[in-house]
PDB file of N, CA and C in Angstrom:
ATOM      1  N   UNK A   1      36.417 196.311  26.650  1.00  0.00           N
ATOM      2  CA  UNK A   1      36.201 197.496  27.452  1.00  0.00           C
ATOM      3  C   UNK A   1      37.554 197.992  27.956  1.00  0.00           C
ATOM      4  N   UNK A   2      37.559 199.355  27.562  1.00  0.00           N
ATOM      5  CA  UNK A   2      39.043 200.090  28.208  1.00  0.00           C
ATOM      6  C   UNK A   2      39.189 199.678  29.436  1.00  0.00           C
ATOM      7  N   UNK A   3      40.153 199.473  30.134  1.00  0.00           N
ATOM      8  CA  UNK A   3      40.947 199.295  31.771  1.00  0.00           C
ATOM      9  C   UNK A   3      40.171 200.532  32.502  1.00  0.00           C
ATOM     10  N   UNK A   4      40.303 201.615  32.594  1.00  0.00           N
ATOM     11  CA  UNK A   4      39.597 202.599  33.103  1.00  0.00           C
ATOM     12  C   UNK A   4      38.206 202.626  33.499  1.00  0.00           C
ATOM     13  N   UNK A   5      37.361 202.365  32.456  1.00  0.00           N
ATOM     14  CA  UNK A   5      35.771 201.744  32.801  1.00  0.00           C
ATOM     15  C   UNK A   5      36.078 201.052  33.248  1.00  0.00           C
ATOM     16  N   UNK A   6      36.722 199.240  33.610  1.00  0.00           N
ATOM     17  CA  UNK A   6      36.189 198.424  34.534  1.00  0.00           C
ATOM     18  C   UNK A   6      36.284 199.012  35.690  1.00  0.00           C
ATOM     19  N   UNK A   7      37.376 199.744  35.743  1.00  0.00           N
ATOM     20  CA  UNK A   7      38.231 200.363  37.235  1.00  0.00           C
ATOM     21  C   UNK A   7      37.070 201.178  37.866  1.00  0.00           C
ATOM     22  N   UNK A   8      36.115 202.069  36.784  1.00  0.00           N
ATOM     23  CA  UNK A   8      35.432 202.891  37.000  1.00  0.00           C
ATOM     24  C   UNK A   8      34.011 202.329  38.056  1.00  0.00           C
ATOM     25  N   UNK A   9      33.323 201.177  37.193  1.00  0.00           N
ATOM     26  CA  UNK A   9      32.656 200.243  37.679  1.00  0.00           C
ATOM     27  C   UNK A   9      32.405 199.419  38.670  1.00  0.00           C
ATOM     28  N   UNK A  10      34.406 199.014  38.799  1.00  0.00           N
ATOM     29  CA  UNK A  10      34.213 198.217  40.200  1.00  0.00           C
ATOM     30  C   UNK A  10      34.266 199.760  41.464  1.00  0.00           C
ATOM     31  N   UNK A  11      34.588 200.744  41.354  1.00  0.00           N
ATOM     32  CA  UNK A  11      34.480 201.608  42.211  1.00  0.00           C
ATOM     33  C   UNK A  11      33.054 201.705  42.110  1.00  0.00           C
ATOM     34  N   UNK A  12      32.323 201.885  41.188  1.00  0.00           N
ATOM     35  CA  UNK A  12      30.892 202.236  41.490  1.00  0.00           C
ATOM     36  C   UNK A  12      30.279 201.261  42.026  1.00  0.00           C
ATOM     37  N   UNK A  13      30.777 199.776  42.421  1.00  0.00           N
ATOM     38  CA  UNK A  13      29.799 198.921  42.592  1.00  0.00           C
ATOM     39  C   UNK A  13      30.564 198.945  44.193  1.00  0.00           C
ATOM     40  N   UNK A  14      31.975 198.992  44.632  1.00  0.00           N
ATOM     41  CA  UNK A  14      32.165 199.291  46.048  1.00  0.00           C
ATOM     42  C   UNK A  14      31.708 200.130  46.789  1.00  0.00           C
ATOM     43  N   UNK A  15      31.047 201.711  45.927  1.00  0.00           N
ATOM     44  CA  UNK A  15      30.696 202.648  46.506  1.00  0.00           C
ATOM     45  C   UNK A  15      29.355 201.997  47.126  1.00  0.00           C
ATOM     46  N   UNK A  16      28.728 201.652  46.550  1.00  0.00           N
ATOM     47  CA  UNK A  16      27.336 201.070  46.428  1.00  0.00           C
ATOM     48  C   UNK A  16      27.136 200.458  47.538  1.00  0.00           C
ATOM     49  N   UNK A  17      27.597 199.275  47.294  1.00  0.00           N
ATOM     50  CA  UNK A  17      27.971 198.408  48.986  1.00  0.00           C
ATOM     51  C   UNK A  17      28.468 198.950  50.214  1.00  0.00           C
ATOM     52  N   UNK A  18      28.968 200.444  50.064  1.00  0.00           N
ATOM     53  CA  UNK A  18      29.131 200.976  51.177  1.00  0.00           C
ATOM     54  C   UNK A  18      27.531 201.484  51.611  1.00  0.00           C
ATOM     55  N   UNK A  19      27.052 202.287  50.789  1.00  0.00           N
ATOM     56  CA  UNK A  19      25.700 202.679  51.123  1.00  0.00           C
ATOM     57  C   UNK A  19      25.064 201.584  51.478  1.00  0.00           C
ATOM     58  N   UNK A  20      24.930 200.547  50.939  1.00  0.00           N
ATOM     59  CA  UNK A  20      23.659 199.155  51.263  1.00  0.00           C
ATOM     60  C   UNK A  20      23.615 198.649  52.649  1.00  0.00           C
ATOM     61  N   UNK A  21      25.234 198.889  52.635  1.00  0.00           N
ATOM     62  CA  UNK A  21      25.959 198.233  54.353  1.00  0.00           C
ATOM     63  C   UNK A  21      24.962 199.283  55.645  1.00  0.00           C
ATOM     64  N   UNK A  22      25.179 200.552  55.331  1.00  0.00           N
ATOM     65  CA  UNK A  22      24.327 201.152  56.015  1.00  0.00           C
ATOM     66  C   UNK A  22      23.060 200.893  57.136  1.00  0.00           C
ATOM     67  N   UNK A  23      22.279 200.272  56.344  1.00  0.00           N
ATOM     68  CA  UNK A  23      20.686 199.586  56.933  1.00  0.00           C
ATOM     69  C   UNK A  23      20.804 198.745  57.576  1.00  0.00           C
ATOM     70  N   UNK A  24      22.182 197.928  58.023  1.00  0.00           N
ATOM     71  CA  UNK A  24      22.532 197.259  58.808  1.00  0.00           C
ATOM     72  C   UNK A  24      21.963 197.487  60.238  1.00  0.00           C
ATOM     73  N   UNK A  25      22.266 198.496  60.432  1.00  0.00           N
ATOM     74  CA  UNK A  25      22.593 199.833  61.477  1.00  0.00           C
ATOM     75  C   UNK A  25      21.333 199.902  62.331  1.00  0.00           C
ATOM     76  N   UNK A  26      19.923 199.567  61.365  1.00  0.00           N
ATOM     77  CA  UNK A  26      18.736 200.137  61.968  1.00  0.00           C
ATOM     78  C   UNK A  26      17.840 199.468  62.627  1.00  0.00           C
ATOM     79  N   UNK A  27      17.432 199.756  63.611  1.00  0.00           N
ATOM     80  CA  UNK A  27      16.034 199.133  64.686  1.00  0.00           C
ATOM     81  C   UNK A  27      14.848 198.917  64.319  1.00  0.00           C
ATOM     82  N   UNK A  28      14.575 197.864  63.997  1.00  0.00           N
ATOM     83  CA  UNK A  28      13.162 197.712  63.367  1.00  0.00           C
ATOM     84  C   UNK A  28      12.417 197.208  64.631  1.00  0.00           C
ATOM     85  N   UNK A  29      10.851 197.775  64.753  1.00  0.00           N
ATOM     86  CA  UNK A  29       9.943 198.669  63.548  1.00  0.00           C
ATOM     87  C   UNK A  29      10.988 200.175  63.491  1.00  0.00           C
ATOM     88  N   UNK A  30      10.878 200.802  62.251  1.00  0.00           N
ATOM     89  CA  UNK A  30      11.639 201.590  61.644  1.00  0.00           C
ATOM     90  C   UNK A  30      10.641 202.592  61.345  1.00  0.00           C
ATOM     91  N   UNK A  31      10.965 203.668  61.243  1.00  0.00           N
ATOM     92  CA  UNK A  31      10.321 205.571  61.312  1.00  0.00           C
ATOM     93  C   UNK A  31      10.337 205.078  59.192  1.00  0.00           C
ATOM     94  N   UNK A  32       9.108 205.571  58.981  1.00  0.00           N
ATOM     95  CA  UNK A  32       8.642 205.455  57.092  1.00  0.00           C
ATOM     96  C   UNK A  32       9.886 206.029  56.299  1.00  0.00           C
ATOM     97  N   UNK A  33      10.827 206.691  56.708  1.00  0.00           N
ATOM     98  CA  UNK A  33      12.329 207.550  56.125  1.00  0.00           C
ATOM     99  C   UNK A  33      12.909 205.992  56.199  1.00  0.00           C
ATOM    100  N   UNK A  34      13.467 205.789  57.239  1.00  0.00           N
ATOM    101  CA  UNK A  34      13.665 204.207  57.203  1.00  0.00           C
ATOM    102  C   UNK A  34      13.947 203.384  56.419  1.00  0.00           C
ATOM    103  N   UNK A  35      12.013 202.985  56.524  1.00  0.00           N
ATOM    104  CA  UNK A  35      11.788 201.757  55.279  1.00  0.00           C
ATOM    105  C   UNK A  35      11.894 202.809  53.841  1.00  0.00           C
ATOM    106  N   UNK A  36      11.550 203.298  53.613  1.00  0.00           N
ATOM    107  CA  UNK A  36      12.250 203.818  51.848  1.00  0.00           C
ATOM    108  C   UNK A  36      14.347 203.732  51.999  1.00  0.00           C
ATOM    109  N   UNK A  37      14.508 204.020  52.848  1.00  0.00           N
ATOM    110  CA  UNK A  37      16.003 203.498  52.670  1.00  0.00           C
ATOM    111  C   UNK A  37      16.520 202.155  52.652  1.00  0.00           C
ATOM    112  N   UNK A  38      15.513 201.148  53.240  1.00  0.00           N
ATOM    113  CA  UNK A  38      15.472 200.003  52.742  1.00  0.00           C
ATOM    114  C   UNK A  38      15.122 199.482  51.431  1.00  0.00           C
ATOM    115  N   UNK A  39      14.012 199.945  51.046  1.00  0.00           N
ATOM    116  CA  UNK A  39      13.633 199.725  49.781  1.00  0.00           C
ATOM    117  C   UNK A  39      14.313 200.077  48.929  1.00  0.00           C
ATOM    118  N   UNK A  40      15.305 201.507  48.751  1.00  0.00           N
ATOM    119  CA  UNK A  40      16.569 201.860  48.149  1.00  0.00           C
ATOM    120  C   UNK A  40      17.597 201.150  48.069  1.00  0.00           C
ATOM    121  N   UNK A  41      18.144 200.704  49.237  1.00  0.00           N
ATOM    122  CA  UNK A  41      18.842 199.318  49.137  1.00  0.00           C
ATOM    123  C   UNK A  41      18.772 198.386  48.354  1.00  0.00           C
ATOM    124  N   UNK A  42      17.398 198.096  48.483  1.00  0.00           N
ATOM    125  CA  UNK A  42      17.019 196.641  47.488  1.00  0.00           C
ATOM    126  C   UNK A  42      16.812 197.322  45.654  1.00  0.00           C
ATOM    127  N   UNK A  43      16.960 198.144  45.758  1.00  0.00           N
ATOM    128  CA  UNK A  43      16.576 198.716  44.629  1.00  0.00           C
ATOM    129  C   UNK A  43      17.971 198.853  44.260  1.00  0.00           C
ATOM    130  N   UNK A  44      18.960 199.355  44.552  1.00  0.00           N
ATOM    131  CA  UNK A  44      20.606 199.663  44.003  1.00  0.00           C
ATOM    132  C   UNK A  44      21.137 197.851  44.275  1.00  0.00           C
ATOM    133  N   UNK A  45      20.847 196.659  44.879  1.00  0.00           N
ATOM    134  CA  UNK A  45      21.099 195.445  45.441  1.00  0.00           C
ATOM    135  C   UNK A  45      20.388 194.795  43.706  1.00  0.00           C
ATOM    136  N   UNK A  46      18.986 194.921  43.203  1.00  0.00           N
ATOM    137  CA  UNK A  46      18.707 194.657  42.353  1.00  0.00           C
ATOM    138  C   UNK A  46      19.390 195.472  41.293  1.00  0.00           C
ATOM    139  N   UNK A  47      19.510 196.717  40.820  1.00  0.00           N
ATOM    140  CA  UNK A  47      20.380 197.491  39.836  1.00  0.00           C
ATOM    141  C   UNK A  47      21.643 196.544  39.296  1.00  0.00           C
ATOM    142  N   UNK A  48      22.650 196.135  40.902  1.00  0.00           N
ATOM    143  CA  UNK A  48      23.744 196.105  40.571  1.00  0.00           C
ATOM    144  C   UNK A  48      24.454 194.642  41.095  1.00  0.00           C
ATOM    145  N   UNK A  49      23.811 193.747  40.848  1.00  0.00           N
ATOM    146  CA  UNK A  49      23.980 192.230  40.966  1.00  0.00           C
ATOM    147  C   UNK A  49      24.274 191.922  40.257  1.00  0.00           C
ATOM    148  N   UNK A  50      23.710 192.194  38.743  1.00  0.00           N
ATOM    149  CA  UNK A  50      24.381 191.844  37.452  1.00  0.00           C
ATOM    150  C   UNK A  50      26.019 192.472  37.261  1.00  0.00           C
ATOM    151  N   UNK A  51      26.129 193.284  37.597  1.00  0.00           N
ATOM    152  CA  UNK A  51      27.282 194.073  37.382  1.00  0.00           C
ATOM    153  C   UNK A  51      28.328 193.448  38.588  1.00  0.00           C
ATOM    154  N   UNK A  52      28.251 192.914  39.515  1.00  0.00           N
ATOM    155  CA  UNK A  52      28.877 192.421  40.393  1.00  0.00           C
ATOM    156  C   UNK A  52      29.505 191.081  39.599  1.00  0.00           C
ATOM    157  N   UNK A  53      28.644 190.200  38.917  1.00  0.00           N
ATOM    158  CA  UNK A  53      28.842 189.397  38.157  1.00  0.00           C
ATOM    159  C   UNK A  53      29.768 189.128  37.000  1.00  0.00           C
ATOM    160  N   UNK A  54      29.492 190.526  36.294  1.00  0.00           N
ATOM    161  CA  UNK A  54      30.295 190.801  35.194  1.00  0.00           C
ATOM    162  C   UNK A  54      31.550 191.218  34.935  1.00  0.00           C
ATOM    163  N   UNK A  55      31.884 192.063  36.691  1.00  0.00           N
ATOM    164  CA  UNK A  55      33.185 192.265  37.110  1.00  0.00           C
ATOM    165  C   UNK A  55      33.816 191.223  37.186  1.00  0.00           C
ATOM    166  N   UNK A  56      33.218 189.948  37.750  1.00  0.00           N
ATOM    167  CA  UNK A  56      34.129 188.811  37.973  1.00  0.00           C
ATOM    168  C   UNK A  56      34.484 188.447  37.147  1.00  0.00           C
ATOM    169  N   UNK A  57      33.950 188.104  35.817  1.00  0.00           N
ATOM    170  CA  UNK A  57      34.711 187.673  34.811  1.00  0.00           C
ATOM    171  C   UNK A  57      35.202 188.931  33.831  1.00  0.00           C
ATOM    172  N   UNK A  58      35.656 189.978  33.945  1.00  0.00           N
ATOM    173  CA  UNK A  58      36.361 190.946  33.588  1.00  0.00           C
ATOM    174  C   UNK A  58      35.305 191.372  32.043  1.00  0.00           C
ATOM    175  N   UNK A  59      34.122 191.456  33.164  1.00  0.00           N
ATOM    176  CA  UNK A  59      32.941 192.664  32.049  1.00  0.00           C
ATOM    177  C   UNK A  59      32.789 192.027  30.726  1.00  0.00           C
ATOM    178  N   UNK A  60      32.986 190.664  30.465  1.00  0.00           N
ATOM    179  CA  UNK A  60      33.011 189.805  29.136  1.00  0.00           C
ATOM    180  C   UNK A  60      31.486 189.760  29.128  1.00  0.00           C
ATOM    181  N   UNK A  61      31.170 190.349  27.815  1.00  0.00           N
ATOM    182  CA  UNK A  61      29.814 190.617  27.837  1.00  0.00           C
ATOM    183  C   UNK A  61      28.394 191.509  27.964  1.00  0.00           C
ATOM    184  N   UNK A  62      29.510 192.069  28.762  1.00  0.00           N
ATOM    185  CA  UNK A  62      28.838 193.167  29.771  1.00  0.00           C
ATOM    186  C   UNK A  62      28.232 194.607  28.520  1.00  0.00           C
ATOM    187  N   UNK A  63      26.681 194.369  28.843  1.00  0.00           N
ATOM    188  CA  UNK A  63      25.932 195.545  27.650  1.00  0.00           C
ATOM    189  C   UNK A  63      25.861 196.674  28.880  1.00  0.00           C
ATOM    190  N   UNK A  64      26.705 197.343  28.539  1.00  0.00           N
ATOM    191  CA  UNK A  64      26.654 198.884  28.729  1.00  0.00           C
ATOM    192  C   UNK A  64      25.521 199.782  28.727  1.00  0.00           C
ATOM    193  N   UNK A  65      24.741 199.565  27.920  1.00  0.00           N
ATOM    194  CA  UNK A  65      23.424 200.559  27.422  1.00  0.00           C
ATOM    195  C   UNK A  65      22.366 199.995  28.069  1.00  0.00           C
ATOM    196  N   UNK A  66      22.493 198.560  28.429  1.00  0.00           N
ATOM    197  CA  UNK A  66      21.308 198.235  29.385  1.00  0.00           C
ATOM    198  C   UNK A  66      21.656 198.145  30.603  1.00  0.00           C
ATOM    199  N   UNK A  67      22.806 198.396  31.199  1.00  0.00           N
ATOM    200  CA  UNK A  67      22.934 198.475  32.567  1.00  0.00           C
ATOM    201  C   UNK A  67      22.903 200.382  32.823  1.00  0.00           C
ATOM    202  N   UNK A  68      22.831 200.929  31.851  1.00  0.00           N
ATOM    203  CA  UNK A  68      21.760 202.293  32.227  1.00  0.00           C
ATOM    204  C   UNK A  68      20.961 202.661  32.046  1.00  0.00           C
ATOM    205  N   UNK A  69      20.334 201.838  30.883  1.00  0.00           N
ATOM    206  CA  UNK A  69      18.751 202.063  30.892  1.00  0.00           C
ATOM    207  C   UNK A  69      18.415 201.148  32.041  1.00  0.00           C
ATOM    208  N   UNK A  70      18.822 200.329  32.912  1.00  0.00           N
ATOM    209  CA  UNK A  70      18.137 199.990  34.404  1.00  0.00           C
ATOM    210  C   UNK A  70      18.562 201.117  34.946  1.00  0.00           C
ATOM    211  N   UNK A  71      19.567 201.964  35.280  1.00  0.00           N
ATOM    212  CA  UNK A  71      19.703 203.083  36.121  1.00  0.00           C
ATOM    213  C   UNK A  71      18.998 203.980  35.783  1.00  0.00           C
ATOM    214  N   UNK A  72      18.400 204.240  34.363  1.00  0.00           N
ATOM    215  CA  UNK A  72      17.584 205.193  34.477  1.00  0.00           C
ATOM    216  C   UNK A  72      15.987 204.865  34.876  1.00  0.00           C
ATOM    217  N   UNK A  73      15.808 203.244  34.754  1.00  0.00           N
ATOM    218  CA  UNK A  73      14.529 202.711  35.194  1.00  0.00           C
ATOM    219  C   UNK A  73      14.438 202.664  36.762  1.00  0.00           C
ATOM    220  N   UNK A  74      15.490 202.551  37.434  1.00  0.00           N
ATOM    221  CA  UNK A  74      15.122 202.553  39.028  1.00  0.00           C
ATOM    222  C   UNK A  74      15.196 204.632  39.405  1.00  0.00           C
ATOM    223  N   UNK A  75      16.022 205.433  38.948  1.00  0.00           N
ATOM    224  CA  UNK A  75      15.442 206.514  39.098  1.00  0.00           C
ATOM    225  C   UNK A  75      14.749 207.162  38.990  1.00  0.00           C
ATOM    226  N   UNK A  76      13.878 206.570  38.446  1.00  0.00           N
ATOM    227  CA  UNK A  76      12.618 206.712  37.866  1.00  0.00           C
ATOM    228  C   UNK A  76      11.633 206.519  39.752  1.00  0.00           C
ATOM    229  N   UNK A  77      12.040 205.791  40.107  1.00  0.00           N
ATOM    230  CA  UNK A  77      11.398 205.172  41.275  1.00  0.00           C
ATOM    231  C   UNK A  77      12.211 206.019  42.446  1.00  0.00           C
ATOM    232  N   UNK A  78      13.198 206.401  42.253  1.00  0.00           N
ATOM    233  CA  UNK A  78      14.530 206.641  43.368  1.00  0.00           C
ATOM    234  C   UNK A  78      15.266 207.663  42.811  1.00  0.00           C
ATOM    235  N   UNK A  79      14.915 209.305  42.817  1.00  0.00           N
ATOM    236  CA  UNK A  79      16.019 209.812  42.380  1.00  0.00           C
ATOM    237  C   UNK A  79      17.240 209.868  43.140  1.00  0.00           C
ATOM    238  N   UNK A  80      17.360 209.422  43.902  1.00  0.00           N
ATOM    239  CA  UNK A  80      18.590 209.334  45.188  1.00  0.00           C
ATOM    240  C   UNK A  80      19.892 208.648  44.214  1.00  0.00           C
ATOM    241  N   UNK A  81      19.660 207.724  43.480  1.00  0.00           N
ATOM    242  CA  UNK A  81      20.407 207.056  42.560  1.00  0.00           C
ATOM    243  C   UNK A  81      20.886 207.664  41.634  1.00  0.00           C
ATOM    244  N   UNK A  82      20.384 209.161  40.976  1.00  0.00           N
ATOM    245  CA  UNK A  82      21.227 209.528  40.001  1.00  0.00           C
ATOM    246  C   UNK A  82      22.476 209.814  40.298  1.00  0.00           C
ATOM    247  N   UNK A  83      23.067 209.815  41.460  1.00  0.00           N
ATOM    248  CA  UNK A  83      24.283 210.156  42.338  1.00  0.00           C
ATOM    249  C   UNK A  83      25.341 209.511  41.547  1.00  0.00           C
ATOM    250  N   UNK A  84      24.911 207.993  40.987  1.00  0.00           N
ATOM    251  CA  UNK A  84      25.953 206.728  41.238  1.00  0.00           C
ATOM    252  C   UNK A  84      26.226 207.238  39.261  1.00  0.00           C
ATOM    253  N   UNK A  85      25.572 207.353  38.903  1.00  0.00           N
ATOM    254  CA  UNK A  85      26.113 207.840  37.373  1.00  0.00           C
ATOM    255  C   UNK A  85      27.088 208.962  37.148  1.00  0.00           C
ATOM    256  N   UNK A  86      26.852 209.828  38.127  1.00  0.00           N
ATOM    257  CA  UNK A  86      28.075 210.870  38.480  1.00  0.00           C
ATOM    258  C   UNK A  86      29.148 210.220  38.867  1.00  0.00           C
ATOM    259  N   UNK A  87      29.091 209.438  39.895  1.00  0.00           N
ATOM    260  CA  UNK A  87      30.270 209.045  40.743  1.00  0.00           C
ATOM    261  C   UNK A  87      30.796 208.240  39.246  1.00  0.00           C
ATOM    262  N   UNK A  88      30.059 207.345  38.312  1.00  0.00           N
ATOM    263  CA  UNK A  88      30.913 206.662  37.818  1.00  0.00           C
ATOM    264  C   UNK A  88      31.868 207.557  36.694  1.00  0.00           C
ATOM    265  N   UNK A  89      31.072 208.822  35.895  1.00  0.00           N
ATOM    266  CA  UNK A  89      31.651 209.228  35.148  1.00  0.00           C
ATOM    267  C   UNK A  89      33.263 210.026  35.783  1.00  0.00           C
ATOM    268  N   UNK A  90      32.815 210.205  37.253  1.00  0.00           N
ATOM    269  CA  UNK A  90      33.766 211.050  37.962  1.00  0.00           C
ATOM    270  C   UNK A  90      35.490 209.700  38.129  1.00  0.00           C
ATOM    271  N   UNK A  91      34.524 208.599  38.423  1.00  0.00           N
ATOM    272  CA  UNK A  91      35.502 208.030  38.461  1.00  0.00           C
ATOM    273  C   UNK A  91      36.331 207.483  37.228  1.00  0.00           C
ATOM    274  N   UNK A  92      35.685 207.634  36.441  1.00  0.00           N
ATOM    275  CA  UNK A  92      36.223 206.732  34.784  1.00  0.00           C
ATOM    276  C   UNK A  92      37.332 207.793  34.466  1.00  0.00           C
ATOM    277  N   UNK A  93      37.017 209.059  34.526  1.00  0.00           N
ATOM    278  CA  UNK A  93      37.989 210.620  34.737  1.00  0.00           C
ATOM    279  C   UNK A  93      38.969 210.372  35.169  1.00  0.00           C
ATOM    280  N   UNK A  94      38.937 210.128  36.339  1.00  0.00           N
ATOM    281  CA  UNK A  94      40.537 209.850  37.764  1.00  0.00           C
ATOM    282  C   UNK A  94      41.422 208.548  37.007  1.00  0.00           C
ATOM    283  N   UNK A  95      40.448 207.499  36.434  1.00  0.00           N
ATOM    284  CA  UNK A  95      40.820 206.292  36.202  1.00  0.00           C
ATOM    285  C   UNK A  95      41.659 206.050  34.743  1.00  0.00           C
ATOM    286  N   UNK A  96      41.336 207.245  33.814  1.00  0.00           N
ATOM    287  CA  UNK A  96      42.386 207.243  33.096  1.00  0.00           C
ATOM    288  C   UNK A  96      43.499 207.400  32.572  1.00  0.00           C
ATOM    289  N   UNK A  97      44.458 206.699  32.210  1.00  0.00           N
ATOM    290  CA  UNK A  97      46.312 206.651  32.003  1.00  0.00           C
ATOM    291  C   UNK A  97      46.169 208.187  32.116  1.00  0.00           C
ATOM    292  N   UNK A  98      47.217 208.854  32.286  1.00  0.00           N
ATOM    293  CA  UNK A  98      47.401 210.313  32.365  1.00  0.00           C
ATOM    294  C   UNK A  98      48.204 210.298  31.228  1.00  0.00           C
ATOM    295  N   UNK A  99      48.612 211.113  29.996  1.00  0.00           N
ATOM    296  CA  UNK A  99      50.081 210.898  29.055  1.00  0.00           C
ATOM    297  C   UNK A  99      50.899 211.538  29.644  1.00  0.00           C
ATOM    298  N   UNK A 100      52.079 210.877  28.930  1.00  0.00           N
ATOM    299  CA  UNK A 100      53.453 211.016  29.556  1.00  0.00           C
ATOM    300  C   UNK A 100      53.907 212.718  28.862  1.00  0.00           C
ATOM    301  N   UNK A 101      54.352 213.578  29.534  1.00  0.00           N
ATOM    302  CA  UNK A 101      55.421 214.370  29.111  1.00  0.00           C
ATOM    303  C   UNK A 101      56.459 214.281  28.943  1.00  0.00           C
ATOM    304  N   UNK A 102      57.166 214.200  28.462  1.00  0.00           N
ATOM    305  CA  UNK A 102      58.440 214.578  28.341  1.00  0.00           C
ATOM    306  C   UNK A 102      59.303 215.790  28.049  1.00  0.00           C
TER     307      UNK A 102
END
């Protein structure tokens, strides 16, 4: 896997953990908006555990096509998540070598 995708990945999986960190935050019993943001949590927490994994050993292994056919299986449940497929393509963009001019 190009340098750029992992780069891309581990940003998508920090972004992620910023959102999850979130629910920290909240007073339970919790207003029904709430608990679906919990359940979102656990839903991007299940998505992206494997991928947390695969970063560690530098994506050796790592099937590409089924870690978005799960993103397209939990948006299915959560369109709130199609967000994180943007962010990654946005980031794989930023993340690649620029060429040199001379």
């Amino acid at each position: 896997m190009e340098e750029h995708r992992k780069k891309a990945y581990q940003y998508l999986l920090y972004q992620a953990m910023l959102d999850i960190r979130n629910i920290e935050r909240f007073d339970f019993p919790c207003e029904p908006d709430k608990i679906r943001q919990v359940r979102l949590a656990g839903a991007i927490a299940n998505w992206l555990h494997n991928l947390a994994d695969f970063a560690s050993r530098d994506f050796e292994e790592f099937n590409e096509p089924w870690f978005w056919e799960e993103h397209d299986h939990y948006c299915s449940q959560y369109p709130e998540m199609i967000s994180y497929r943007d962010l990654f393509e946005q980031s794989e963009v930023l993340a690649k070598p620029k060429p040199i001019i001379n």
